[in-house]
PDB file of N, CA and C in Angstrom:
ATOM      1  N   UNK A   1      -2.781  13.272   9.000  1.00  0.00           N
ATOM      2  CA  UNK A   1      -3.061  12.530  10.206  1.00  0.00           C
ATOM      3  C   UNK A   1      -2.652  13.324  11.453  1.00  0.00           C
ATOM      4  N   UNK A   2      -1.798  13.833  11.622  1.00  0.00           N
ATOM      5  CA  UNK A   2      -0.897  14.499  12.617  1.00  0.00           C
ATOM      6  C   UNK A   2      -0.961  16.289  12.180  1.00  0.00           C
ATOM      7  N   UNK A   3      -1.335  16.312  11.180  1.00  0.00           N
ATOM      8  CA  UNK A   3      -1.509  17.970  10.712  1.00  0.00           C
ATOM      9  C   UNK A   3      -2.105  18.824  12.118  1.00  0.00           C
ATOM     10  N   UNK A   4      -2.917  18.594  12.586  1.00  0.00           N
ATOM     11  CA  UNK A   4      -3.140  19.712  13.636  1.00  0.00           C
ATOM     12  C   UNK A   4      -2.314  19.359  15.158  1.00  0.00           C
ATOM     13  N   UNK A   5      -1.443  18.562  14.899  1.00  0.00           N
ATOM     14  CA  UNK A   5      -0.315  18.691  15.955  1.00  0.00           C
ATOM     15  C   UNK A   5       0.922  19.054  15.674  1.00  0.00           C
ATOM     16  N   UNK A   6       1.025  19.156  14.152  1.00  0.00           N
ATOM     17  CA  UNK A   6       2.983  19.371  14.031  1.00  0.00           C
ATOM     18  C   UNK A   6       2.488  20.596  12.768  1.00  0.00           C
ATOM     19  N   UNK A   7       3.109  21.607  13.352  1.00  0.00           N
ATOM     20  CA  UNK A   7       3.113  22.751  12.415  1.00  0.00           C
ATOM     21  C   UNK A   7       4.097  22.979  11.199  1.00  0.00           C
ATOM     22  N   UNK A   8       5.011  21.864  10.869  1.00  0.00           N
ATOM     23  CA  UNK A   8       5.990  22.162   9.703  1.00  0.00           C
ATOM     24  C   UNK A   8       6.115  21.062   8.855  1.00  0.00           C
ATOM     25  N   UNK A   9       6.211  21.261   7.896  1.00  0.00           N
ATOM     26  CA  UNK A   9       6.176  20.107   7.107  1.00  0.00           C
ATOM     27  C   UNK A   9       7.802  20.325   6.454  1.00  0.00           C
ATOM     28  N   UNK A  10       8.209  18.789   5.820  1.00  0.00           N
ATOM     29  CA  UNK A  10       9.608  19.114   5.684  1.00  0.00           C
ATOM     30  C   UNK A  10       9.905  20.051   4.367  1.00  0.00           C
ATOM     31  N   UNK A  11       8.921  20.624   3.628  1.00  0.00           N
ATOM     32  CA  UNK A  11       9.016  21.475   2.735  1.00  0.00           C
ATOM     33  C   UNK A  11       8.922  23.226   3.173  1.00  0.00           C
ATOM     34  N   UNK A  12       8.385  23.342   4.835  1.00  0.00           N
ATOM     35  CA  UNK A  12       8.479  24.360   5.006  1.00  0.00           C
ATOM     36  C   UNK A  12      10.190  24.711   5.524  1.00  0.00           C
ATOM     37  N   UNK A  13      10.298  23.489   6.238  1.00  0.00           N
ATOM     38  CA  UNK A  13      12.021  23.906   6.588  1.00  0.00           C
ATOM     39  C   UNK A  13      12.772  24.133   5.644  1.00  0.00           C
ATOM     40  N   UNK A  14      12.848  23.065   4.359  1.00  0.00           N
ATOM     41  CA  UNK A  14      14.087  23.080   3.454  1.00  0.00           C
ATOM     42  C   UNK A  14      13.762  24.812   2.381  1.00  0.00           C
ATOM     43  N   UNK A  15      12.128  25.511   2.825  1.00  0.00           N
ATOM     44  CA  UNK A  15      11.662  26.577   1.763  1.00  0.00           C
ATOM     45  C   UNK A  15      12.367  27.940   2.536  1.00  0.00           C
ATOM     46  N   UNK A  16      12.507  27.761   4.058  1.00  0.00           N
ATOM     47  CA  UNK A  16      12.423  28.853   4.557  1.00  0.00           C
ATOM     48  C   UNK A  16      13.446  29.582   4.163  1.00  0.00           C
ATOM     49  N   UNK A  17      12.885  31.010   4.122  1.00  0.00           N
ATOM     50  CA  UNK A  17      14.243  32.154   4.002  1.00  0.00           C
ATOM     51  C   UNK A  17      14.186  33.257   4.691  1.00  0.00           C
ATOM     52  N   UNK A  18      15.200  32.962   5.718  1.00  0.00           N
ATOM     53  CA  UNK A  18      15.567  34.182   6.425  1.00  0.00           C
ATOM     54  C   UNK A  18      15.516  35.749   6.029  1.00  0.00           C
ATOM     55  N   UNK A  19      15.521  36.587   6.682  1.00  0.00           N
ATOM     56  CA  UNK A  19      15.445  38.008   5.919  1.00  0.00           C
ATOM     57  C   UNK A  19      17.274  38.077   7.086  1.00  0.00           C
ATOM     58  N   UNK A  20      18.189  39.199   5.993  1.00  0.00           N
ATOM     59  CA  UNK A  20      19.278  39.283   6.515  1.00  0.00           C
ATOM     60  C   UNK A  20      19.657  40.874   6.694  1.00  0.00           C
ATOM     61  N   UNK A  21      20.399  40.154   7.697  1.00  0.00           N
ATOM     62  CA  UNK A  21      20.552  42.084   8.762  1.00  0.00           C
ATOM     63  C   UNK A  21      21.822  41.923   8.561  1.00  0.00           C
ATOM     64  N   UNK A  22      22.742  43.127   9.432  1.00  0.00           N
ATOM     65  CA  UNK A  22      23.827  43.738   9.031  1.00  0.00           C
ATOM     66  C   UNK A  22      24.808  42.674   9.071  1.00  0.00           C
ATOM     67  N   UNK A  23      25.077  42.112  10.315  1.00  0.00           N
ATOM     68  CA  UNK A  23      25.571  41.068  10.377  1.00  0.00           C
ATOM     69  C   UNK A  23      24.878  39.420  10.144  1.00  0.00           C
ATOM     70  N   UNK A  24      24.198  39.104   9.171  1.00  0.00           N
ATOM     71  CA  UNK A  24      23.852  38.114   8.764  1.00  0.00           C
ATOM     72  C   UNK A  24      22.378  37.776   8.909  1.00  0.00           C
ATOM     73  N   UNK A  25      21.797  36.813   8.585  1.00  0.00           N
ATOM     74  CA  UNK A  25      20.594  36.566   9.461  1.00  0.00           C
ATOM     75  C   UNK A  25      19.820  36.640  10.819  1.00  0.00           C
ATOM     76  N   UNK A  26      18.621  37.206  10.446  1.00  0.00           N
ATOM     77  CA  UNK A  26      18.118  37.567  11.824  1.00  0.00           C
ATOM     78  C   UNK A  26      17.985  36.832  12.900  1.00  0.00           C
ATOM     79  N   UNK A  27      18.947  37.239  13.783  1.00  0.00           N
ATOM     80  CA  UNK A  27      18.659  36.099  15.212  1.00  0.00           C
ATOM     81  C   UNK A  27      17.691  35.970  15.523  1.00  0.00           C
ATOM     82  N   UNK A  28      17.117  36.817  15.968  1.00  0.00           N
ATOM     83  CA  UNK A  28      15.137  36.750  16.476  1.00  0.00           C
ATOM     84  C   UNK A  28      14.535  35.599  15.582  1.00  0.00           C
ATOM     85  N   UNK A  29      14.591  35.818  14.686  1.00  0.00           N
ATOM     86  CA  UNK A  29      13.895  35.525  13.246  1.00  0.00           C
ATOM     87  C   UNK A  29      14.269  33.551  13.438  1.00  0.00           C
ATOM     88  N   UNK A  30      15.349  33.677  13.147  1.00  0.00           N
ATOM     89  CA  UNK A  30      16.103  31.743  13.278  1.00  0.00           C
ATOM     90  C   UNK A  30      15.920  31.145  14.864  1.00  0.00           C
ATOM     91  N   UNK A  31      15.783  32.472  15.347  1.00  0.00           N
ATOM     92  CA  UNK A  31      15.549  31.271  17.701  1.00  0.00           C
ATOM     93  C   UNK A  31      14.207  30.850  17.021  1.00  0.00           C
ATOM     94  N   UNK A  32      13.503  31.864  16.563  1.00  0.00           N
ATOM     95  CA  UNK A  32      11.405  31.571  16.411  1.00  0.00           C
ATOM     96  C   UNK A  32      11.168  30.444  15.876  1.00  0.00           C
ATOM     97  N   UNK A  33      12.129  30.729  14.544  1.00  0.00           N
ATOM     98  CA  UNK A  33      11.876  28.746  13.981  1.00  0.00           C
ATOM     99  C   UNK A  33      12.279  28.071  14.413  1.00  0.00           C
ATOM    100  N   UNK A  34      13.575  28.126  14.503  1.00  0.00           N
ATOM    101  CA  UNK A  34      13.915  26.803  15.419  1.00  0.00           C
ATOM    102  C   UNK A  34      12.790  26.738  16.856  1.00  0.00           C
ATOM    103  N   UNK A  35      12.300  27.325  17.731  1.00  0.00           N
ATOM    104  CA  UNK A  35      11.618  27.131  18.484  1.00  0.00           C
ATOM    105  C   UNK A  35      10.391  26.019  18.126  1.00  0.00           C
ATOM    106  N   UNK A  36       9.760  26.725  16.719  1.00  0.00           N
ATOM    107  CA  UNK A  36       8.618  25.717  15.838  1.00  0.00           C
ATOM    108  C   UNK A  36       9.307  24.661  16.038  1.00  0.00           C
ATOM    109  N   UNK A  37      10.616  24.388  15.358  1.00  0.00           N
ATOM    110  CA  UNK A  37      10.919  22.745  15.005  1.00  0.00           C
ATOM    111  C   UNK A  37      11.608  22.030  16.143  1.00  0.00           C
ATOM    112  N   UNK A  38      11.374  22.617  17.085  1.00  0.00           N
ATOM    113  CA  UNK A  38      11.713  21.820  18.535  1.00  0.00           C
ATOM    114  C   UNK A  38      10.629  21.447  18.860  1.00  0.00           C
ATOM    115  N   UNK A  39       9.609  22.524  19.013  1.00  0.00           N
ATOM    116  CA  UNK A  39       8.267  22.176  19.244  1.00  0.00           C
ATOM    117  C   UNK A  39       7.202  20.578  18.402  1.00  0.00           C
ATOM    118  N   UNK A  40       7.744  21.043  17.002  1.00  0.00           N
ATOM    119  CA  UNK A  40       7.704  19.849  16.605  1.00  0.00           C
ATOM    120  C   UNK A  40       8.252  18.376  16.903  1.00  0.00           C
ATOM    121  N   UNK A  41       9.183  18.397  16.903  1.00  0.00           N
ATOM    122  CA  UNK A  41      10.167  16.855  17.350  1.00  0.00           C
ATOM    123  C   UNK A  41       9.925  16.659  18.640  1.00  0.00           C
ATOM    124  N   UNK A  42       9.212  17.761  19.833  1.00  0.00           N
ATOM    125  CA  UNK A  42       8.803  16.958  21.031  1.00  0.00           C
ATOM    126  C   UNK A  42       7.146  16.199  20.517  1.00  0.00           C
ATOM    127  N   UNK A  43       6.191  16.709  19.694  1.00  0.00           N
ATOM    128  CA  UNK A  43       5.089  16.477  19.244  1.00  0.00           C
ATOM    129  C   UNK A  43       5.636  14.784  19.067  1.00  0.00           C
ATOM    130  N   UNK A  44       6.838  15.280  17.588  1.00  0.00           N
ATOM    131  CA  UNK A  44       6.720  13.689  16.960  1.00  0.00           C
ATOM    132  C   UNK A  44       7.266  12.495  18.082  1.00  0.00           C
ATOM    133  N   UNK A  45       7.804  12.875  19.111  1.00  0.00           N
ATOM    134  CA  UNK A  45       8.493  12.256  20.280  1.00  0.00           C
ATOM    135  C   UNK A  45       6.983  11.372  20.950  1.00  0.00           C
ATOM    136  N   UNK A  46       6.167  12.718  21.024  1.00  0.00           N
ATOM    137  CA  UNK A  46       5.443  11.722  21.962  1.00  0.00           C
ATOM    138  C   UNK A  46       4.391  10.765  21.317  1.00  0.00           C
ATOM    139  N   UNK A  47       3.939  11.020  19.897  1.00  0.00           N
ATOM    140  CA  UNK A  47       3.148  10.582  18.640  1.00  0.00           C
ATOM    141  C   UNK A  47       4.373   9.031  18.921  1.00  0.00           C
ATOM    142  N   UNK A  48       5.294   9.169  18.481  1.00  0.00           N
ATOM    143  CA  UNK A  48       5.581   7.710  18.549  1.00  0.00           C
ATOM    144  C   UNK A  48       6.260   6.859  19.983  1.00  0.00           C
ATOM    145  N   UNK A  49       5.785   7.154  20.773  1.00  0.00           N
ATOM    146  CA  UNK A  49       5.328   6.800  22.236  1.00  0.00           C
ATOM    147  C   UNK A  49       4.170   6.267  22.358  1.00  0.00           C
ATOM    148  N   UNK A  50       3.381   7.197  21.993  1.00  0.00           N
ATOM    149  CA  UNK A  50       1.584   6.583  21.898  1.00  0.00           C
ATOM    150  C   UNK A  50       1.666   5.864  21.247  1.00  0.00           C
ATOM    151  N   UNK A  51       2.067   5.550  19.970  1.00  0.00           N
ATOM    152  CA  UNK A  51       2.077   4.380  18.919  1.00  0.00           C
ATOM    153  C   UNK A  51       2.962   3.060  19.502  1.00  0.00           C
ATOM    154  N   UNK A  52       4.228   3.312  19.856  1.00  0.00           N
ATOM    155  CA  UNK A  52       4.673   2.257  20.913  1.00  0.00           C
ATOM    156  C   UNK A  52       3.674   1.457  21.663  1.00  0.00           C
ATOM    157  N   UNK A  53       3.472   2.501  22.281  1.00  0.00           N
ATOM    158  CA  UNK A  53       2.731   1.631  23.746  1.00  0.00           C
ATOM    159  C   UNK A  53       1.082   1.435  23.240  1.00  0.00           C
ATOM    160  N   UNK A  54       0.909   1.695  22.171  1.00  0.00           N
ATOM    161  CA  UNK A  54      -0.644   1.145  21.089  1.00  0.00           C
ATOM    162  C   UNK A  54      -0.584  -0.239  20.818  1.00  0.00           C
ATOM    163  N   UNK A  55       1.195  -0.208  20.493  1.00  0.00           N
ATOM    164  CA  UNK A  55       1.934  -1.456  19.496  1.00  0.00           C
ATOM    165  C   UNK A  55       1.532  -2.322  20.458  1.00  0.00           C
ATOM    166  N   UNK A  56       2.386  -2.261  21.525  1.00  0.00           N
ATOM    167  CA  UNK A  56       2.565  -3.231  23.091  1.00  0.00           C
ATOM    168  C   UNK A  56       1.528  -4.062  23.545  1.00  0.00           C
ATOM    169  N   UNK A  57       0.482  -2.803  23.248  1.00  0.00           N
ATOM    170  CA  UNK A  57      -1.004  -3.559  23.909  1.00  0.00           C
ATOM    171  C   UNK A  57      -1.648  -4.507  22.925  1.00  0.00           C
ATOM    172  N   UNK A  58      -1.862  -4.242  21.719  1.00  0.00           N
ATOM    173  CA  UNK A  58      -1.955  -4.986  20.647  1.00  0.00           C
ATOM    174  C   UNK A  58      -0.939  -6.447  20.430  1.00  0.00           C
ATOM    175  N   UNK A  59       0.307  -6.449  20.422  1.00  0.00           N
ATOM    176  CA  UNK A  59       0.461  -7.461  20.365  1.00  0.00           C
ATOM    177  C   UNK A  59      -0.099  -8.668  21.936  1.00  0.00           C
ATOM    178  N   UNK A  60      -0.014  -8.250  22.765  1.00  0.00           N
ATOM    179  CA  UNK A  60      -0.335  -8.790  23.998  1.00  0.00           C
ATOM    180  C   UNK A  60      -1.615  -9.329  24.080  1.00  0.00           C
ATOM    181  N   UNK A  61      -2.555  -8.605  23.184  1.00  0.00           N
ATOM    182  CA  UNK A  61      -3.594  -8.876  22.784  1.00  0.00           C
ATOM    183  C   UNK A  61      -3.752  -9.855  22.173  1.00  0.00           C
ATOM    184  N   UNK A  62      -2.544  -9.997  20.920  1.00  0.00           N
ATOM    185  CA  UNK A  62      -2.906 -10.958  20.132  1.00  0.00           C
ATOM    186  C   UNK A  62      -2.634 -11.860  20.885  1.00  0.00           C
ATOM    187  N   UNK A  63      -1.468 -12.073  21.612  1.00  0.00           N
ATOM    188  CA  UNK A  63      -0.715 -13.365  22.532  1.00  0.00           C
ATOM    189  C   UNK A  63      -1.694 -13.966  23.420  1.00  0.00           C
ATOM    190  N   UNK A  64      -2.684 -13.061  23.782  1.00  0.00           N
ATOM    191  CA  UNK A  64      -3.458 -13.900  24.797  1.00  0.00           C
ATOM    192  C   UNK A  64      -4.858 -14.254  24.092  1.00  0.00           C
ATOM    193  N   UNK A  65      -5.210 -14.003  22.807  1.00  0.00           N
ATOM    194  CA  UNK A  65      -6.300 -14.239  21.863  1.00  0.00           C
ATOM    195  C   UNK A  65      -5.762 -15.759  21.227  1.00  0.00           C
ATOM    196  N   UNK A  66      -4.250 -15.654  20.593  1.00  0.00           N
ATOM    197  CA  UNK A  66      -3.381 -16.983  20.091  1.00  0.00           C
ATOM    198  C   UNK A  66      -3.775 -17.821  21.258  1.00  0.00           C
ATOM    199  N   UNK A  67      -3.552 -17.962  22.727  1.00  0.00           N
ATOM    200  CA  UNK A  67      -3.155 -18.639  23.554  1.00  0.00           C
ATOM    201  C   UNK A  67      -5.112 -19.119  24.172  1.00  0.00           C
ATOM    202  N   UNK A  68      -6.204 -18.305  23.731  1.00  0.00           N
ATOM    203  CA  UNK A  68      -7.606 -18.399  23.620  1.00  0.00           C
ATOM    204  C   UNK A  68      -7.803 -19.731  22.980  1.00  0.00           C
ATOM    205  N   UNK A  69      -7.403 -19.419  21.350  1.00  0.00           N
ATOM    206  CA  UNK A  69      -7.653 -19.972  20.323  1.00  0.00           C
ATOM    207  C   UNK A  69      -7.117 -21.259  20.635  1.00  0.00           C
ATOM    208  N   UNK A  70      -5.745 -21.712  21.157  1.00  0.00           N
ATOM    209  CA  UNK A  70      -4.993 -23.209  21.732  1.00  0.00           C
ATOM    210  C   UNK A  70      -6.060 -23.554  22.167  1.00  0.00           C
ATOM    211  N   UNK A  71      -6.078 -22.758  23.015  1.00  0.00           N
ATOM    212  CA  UNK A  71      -6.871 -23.802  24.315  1.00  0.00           C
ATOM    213  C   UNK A  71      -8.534 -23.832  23.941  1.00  0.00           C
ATOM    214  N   UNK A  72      -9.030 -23.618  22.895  1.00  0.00           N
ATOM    215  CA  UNK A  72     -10.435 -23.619  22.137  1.00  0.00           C
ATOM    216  C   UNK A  72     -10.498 -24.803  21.340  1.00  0.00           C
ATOM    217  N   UNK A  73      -8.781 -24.674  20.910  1.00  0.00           N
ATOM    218  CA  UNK A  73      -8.852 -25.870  19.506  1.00  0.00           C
ATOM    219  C   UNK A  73      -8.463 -27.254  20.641  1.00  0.00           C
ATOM    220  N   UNK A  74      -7.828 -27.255  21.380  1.00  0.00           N
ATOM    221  CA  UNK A  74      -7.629 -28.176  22.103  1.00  0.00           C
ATOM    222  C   UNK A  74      -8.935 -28.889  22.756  1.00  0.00           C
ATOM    223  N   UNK A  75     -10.242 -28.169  23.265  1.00  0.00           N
ATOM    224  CA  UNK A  75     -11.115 -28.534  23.869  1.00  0.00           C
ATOM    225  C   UNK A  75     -12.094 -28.959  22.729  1.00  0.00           C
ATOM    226  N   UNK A  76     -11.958 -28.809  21.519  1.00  0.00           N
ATOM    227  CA  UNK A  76     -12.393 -29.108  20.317  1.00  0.00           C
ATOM    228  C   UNK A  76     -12.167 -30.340  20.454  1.00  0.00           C
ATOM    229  N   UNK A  77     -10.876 -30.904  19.937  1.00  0.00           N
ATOM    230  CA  UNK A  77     -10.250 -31.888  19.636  1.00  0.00           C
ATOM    231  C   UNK A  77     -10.796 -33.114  20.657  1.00  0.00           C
ATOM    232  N   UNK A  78     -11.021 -32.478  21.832  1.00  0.00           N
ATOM    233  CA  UNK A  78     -10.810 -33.808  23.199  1.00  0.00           C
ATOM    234  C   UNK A  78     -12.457 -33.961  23.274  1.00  0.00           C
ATOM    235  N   UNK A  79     -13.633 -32.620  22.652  1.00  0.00           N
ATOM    236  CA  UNK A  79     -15.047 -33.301  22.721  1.00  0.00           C
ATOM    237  C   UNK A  79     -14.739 -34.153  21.440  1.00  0.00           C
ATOM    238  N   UNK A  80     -14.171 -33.699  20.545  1.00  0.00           N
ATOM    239  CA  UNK A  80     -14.487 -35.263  19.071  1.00  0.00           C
ATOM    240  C   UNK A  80     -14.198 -36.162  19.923  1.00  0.00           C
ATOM    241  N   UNK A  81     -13.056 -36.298  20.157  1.00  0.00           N
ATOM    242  CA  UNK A  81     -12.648 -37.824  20.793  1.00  0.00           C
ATOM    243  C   UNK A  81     -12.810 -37.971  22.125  1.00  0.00           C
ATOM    244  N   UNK A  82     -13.721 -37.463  22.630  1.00  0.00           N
ATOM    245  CA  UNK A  82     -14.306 -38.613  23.595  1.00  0.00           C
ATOM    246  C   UNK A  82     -15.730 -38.436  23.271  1.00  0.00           C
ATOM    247  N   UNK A  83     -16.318 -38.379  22.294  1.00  0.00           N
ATOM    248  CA  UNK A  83     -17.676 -38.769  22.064  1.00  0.00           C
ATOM    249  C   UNK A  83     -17.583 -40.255  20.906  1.00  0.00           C
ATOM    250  N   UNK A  84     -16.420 -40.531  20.754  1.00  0.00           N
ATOM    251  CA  UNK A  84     -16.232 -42.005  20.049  1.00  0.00           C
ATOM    252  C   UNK A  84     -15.679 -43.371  20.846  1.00  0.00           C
ATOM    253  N   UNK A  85     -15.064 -42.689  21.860  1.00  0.00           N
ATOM    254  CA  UNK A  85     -14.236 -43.323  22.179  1.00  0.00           C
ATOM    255  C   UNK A  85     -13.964 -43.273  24.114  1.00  0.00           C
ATOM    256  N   UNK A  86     -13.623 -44.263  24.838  1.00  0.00           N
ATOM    257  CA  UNK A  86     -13.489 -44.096  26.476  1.00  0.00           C
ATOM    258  C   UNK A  86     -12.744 -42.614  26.695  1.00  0.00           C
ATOM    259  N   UNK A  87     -12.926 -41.398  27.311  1.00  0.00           N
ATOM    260  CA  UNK A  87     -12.818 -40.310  27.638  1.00  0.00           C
ATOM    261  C   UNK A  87     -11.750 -40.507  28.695  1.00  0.00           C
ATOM    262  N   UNK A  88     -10.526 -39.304  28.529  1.00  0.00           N
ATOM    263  CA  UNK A  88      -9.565 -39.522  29.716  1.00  0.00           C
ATOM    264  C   UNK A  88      -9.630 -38.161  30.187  1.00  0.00           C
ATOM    265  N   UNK A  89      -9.462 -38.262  31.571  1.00  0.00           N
ATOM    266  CA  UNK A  89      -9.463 -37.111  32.004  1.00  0.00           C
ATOM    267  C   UNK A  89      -8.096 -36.366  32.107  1.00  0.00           C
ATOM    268  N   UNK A  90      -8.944 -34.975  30.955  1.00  0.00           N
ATOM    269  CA  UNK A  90      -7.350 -33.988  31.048  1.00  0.00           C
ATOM    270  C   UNK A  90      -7.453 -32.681  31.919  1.00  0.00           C
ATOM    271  N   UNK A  91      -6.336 -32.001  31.612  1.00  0.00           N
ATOM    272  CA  UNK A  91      -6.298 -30.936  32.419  1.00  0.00           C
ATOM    273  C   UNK A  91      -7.677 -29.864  32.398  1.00  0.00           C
ATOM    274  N   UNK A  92      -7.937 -29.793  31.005  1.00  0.00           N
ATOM    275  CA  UNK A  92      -8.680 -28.960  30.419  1.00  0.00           C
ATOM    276  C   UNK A  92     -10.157 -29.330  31.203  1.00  0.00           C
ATOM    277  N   UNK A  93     -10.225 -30.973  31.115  1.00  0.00           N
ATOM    278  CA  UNK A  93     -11.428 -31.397  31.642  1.00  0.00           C
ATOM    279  C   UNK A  93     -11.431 -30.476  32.986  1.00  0.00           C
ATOM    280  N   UNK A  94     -10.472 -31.034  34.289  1.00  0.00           N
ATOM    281  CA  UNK A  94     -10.274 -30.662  35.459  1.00  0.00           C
ATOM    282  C   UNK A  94     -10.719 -29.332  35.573  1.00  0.00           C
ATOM    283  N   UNK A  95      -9.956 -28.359  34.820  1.00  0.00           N
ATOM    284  CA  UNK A  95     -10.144 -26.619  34.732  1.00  0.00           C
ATOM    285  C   UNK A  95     -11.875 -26.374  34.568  1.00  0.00           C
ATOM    286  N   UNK A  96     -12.458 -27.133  33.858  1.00  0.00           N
ATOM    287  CA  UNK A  96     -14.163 -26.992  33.323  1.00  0.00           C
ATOM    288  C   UNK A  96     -15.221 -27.802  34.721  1.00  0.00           C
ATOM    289  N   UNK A  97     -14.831 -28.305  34.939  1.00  0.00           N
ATOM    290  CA  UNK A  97     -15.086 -29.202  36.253  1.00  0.00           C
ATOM    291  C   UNK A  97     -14.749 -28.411  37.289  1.00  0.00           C
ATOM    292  N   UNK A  98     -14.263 -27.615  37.540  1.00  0.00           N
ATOM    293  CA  UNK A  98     -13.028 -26.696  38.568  1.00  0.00           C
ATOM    294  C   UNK A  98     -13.901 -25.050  38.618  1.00  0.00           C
ATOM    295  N   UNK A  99     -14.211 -24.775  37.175  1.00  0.00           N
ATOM    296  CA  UNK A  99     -15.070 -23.858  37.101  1.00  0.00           C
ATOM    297  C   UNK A  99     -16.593 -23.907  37.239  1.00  0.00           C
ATOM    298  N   UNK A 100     -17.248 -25.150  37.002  1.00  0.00           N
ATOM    299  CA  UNK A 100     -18.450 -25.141  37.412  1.00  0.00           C
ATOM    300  C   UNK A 100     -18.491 -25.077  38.787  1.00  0.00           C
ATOM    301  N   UNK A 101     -17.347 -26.076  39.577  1.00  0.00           N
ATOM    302  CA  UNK A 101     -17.634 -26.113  40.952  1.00  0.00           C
ATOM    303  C   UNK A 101     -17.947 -24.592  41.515  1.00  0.00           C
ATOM    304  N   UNK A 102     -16.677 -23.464  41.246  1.00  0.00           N
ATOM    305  CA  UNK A 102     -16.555 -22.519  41.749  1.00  0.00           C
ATOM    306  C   UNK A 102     -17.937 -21.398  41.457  1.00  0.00           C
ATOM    307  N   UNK A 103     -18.669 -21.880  40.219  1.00  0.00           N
ATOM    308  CA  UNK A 103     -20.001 -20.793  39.852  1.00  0.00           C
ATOM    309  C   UNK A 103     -20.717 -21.465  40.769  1.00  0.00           C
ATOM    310  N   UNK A 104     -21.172 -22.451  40.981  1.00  0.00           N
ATOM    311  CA  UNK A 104     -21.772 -23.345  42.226  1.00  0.00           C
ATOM    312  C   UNK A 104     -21.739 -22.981  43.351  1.00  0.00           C
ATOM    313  N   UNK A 105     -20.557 -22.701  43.641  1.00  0.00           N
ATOM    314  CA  UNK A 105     -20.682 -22.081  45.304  1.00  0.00           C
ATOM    315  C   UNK A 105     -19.950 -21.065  45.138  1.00  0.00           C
ATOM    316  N   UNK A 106     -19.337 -20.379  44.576  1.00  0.00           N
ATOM    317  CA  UNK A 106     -19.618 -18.592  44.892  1.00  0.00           C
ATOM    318  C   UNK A 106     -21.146 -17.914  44.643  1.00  0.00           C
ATOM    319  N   UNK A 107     -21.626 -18.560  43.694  1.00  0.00           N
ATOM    320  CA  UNK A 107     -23.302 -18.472  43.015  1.00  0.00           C
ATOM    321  C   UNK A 107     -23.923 -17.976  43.670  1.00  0.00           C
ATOM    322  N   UNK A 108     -23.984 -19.510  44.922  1.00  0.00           N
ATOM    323  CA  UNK A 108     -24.984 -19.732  46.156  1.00  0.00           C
ATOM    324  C   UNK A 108     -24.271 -18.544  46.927  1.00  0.00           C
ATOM    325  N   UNK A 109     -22.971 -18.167  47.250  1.00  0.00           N
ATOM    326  CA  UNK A 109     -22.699 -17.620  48.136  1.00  0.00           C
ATOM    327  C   UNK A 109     -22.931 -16.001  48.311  1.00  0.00           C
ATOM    328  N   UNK A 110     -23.278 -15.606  46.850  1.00  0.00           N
ATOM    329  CA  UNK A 110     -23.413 -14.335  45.832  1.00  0.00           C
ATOM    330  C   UNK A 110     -25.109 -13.829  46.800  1.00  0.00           C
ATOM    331  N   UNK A 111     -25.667 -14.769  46.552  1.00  0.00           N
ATOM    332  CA  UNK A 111     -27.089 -15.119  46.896  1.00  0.00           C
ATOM    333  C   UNK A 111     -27.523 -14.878  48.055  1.00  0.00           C
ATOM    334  N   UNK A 112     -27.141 -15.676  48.898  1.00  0.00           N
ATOM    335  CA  UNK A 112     -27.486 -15.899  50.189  1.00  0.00           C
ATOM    336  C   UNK A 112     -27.361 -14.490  51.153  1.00  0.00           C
TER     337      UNK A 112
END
């Protein structure tokens, strides 16, 4: 998934082997990798940033799709019962009544 953004896999770190000089392993040699695996962990830094803020939008999504669905099942509920029965006026009514007015005359006003 991430292969052409993170160049090491955790089998290349735990495989690697230094070549060793007089006094120990090659410095040059250990800054270079370690350079790779810095390079990496800023990659995986920002990979789960993007996924964060993927997360964020998605749930918000759902919250205002949940909060769709209320107010769908609610306007459900209030056409059954007032097609049996004397109709009271609710909020929901008001808001639908509230919105025709406003397509009505912004409409005309769109128009003119």
């Amino acid at each position: 998934m991430f292969q052409n953004r993170v160049s090491l896999t955790p089998d290349d770190i735990l495989n690697k082997n230094f070549k060793i000089d007089v006094r120990g392993f090659s410095m040059k040699e250990v800054d270079q990798f370690l350079d790779v695996i810095i390079g990496d962990y800023e990659e995986f830094y920002k990979i789960i940033k993007e996924k964060d803020k993927e997360k964020e939008e998605l749930l918000d999504e759902i919250t205002r799709l949940k909060q769709e669905v209320r107010n769908l099942e609610t306007s459900v509920e209030i056409a059954k019962s007032g097609s049996t029965e004397k109709r009271e006026v609710t909020n929901v009514d008001i808001m639908k009544r509230l919105a025709q007015l406003e397509k009505i005359v912004y409409g005309k006003e769109e128009q003119q």
